[in-house]
C-alpha atoms as a PDB file:
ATOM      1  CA  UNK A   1      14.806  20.618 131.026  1.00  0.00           C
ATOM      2  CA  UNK A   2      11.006  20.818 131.428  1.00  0.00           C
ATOM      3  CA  UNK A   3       8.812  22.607 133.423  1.00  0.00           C
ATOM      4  CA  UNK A   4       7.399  19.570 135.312  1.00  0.00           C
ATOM      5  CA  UNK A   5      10.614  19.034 136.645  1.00  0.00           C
ATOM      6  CA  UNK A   6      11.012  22.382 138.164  1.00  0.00           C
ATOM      7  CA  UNK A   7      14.802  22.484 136.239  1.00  0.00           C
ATOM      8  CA  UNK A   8      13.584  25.675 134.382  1.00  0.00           C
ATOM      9  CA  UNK A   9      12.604  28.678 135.776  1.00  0.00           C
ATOM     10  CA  UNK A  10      15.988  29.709 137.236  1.00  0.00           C
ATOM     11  CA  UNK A  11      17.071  29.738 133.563  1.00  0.00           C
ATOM     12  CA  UNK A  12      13.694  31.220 132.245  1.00  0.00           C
ATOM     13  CA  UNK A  13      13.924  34.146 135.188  1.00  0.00           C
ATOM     14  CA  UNK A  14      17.101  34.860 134.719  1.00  0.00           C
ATOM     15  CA  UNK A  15      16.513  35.171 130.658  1.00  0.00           C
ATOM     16  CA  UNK A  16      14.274  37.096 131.560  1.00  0.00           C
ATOM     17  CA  UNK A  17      15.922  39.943 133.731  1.00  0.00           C
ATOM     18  CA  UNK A  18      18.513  39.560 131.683  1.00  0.00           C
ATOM     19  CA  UNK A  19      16.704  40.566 128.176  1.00  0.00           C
ATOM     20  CA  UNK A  20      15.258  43.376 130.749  1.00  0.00           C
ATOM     21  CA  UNK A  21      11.426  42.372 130.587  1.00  0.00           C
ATOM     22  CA  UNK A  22      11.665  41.836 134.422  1.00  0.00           C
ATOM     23  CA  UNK A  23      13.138  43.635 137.189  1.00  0.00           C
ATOM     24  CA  UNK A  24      14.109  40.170 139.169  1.00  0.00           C
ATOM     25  CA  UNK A  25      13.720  37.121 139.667  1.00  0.00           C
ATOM     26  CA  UNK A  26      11.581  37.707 142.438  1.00  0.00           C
ATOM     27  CA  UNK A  27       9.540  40.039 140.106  1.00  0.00           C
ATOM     28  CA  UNK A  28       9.057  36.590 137.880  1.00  0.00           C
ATOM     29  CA  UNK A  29       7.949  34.668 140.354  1.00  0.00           C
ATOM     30  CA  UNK A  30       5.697  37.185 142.059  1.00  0.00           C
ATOM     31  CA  UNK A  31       4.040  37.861 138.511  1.00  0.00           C
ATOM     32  CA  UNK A  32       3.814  33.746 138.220  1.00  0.00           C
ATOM     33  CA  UNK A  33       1.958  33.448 141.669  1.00  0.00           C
ATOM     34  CA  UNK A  34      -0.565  36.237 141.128  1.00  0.00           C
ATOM     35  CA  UNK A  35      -1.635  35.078 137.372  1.00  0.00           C
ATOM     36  CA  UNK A  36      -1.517  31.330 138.939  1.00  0.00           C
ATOM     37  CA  UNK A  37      -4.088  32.981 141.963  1.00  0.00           C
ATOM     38  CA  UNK A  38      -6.564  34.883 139.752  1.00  0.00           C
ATOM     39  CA  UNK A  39      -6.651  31.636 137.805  1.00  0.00           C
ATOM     40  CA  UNK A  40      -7.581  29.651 141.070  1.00  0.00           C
ATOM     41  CA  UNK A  41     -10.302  32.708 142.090  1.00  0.00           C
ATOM     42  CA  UNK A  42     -12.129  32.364 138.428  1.00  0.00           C
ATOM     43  CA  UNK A  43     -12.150  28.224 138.726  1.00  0.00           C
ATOM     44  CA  UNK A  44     -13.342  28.620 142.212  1.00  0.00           C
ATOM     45  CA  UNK A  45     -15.912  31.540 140.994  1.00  0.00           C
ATOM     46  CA  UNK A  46     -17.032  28.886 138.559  1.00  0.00           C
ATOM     47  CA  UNK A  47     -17.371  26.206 140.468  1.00  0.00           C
ATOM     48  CA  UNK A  48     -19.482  28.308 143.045  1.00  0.00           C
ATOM     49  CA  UNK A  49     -21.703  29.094 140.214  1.00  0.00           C
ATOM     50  CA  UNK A  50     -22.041  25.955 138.612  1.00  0.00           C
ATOM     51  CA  UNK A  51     -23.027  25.075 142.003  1.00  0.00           C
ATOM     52  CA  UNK A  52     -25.353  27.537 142.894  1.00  0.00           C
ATOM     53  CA  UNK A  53     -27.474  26.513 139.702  1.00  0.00           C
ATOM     54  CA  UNK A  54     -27.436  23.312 140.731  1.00  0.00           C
ATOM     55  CA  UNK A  55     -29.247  24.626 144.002  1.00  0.00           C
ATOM     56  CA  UNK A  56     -31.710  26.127 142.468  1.00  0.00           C
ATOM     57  CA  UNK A  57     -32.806  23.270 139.727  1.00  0.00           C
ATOM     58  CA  UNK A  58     -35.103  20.763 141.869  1.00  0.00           C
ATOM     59  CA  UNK A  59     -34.329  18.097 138.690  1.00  0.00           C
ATOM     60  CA  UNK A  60     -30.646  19.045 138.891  1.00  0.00           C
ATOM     61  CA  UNK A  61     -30.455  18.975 142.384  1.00  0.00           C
ATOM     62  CA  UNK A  62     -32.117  15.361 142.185  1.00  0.00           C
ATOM     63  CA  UNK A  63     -29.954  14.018 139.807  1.00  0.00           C
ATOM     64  CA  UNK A  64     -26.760  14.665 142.202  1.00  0.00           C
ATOM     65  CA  UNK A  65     -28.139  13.393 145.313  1.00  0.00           C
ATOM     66  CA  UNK A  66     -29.181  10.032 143.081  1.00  0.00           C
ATOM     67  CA  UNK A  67     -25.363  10.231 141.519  1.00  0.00           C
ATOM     68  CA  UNK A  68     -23.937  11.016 145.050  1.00  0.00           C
ATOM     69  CA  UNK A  69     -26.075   7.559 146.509  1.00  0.00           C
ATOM     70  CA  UNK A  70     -24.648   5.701 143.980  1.00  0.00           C
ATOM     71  CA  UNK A  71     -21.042   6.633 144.259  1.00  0.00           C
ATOM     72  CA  UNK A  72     -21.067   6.348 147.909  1.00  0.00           C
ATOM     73  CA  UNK A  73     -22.733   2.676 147.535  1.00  0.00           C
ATOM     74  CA  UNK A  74     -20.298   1.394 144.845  1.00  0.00           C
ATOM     75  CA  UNK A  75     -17.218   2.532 147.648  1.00  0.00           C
ATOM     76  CA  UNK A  76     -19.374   0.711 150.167  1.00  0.00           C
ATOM     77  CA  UNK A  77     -19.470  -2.701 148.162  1.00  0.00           C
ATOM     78  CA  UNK A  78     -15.757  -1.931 147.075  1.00  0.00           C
ATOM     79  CA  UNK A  79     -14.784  -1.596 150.960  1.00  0.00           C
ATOM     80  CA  UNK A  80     -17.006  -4.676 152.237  1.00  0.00           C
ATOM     81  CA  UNK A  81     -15.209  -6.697 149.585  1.00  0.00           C
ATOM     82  CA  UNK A  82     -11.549  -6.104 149.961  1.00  0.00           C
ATOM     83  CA  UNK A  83     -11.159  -4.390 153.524  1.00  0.00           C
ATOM     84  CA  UNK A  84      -7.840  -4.052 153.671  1.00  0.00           C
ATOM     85  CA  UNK A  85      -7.523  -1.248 151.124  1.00  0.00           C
END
């Protein structure tokens, strides 16, 4: 069983309360989801920032708008070229 096919936490969270280092298997889970949502707050806390200093570098700033034009142009061509995609 792996974890990417979901087959093993009902085995893992039930080792678990079993060897008594959790209370349930609810108290697994629920300990899962809030490590898995800090994680999500710091990435998006990083990617604010990262973003932010972006914003306030004029060079920086420049250099994504040219990137962004050029991204959106190659999808253009890609479009006009095979429309049925």
């Amino acid at each position: 069983m792996t974890r990417r096919s979901g087959a093993w936490y009902p085995a893992y969270t039930n080792a678990e309360v079993t060897a008594g280092r959790a209370r349930s298997v609810s108290a697994v889970v629920n300990a899962a989801l809030a490590r898995r949502a800090e994680a999500d707050r710091e990435a998006d806390a990083a990617v604010r920032a990262a973003a932010q200093a972006v914003r306030s570098d004029a060079a920086a700033s420049a250099k994504v708008a040219r990137m962004t034009a050029h991204v959106l142009a190659q999808r253009e061509r890609h479009l006009a070229q095979d429309p049925g995609e």
